[in-house]
C-alpha atoms as a PDB file:
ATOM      1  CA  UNK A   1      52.030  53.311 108.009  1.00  0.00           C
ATOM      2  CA  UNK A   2      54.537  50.569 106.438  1.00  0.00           C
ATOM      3  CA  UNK A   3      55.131  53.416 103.735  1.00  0.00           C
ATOM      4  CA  UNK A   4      56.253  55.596 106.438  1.00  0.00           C
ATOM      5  CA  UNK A   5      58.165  53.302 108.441  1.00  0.00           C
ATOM      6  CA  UNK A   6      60.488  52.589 105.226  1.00  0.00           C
ATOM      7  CA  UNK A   7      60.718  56.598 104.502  1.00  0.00           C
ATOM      8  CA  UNK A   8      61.469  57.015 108.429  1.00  0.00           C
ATOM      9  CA  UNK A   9      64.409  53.822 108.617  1.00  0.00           C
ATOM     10  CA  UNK A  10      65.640  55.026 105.360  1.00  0.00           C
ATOM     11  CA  UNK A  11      66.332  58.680 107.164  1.00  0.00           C
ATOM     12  CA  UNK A  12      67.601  57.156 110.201  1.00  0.00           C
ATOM     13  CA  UNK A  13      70.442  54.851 107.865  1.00  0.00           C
ATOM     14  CA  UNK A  14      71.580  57.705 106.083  1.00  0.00           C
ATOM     15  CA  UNK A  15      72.307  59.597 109.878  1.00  0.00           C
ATOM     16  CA  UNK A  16      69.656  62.447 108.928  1.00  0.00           C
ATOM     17  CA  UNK A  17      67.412  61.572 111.847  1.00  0.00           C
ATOM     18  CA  UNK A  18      67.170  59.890 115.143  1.00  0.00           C
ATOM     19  CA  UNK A  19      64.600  57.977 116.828  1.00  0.00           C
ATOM     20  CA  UNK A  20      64.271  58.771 120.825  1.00  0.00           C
ATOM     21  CA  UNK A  21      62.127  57.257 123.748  1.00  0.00           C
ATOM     22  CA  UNK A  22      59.723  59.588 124.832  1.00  0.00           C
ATOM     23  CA  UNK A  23      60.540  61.235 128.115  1.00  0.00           C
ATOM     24  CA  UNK A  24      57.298  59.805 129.961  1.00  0.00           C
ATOM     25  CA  UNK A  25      55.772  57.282 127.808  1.00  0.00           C
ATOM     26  CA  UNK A  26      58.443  55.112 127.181  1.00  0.00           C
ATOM     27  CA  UNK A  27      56.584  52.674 124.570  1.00  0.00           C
ATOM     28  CA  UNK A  28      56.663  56.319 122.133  1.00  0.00           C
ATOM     29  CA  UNK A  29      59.768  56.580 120.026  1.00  0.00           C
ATOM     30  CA  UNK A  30      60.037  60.141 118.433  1.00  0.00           C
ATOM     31  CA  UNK A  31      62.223  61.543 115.717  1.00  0.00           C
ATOM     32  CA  UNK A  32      64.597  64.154 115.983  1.00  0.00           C
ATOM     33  CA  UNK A  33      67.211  65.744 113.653  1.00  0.00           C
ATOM     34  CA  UNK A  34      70.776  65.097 113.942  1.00  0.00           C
ATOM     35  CA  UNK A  35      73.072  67.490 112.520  1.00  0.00           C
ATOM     36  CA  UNK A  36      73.603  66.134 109.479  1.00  0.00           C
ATOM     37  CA  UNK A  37      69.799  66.009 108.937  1.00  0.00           C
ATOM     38  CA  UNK A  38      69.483  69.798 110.024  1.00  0.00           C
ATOM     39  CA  UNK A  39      72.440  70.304 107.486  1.00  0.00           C
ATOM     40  CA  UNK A  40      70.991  68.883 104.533  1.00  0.00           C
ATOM     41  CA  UNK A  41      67.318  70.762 105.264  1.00  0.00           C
ATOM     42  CA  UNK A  42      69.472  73.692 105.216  1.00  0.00           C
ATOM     43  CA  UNK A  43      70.997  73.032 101.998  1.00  0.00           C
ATOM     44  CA  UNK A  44      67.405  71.793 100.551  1.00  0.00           C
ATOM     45  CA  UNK A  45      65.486  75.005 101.799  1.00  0.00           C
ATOM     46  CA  UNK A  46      68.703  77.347 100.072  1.00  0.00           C
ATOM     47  CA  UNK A  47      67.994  74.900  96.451  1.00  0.00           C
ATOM     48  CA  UNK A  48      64.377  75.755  97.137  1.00  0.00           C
ATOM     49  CA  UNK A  49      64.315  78.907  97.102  1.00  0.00           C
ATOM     50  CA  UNK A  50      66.882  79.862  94.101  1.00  0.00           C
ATOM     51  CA  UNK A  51      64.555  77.650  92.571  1.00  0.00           C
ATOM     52  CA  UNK A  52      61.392  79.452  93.269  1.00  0.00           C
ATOM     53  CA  UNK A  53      63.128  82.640  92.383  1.00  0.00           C
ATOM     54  CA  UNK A  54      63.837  81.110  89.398  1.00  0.00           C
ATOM     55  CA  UNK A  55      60.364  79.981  88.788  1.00  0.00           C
ATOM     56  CA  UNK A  56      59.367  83.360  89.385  1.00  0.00           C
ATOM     57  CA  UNK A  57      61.464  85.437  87.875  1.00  0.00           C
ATOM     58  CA  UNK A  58      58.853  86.451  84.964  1.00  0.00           C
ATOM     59  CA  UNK A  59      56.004  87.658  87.074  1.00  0.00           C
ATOM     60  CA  UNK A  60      55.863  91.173  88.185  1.00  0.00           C
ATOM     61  CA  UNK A  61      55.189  91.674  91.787  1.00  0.00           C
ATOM     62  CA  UNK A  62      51.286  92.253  91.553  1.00  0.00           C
ATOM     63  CA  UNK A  63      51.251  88.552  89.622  1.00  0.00           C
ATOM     64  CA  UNK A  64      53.513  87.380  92.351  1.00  0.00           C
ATOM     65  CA  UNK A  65      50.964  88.466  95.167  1.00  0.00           C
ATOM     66  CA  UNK A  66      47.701  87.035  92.738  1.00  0.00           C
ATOM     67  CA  UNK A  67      49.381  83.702  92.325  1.00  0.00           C
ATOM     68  CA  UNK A  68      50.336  83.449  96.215  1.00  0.00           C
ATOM     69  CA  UNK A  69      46.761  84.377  96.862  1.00  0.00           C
ATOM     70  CA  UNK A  70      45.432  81.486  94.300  1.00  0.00           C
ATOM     71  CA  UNK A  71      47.467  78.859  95.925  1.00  0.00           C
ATOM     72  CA  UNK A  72      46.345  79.868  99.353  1.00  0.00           C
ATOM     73  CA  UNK A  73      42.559  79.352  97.764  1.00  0.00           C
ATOM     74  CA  UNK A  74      43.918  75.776  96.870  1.00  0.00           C
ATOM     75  CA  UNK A  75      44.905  74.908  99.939  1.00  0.00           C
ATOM     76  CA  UNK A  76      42.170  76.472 101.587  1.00  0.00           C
ATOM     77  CA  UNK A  77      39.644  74.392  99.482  1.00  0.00           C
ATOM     78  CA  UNK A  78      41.910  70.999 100.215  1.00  0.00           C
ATOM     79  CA  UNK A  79      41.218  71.451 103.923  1.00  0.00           C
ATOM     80  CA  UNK A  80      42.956  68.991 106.132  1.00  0.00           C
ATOM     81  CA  UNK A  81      44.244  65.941 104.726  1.00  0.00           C
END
C-alpha cells in the first residue's frame, strides 16, 4: 500500500493523474487521468507497439499465433494475482 501511495503521488506531481472525491462516499478519493496523463499513455502505447513489431519482426505469422497462444497458457496458469 505505501509502495503504491508513492507510485500514485509521484503521478499526481508530474500532472499525469488526478485524485477525486467519490460522488457518494465522500471518504473515497479516486484517480482519474488528466490530459497530460492520457497524452503520455498515448505516446507509451504508440512506443509499445513499434516495439513489439520490432520484437516480432522474425516470426512468421503461424509462430506469431503459437507464441500468443503460449503466453495466454502463462497467464492462464498465473491465475489472479
Amino acid at each position: 500500500a505505501q509502495t503504491m501511495n508513492q507510485l500514485v503521488a509521484g503521478l499526481v506531481e508530474r500532472g499525469l493523474v488526478e485524485r477525486r472525491r467519490h460522488h457518494t462516499h465522500g471518504r473515497i478519493l479516486t484517480l482519474h487521468l488528466t490530459k497530460a496523463g492520457e497524452a503520455a499513455l498515448a505516446d507509451a502505447l504508440a512506443v509499445a507497439a513499434v516495439e513489439e513489431e520490432r520484437m516480432l519482426n522474425g516470426f512468421s505469422s503461424r509462430e506469431r499465433q503459437q507464441l500468443l497462444g503460449y503466453l495466454e497458457r502463462c497467464v492462464e496458469t498465473l491465475g489472479p494475482p
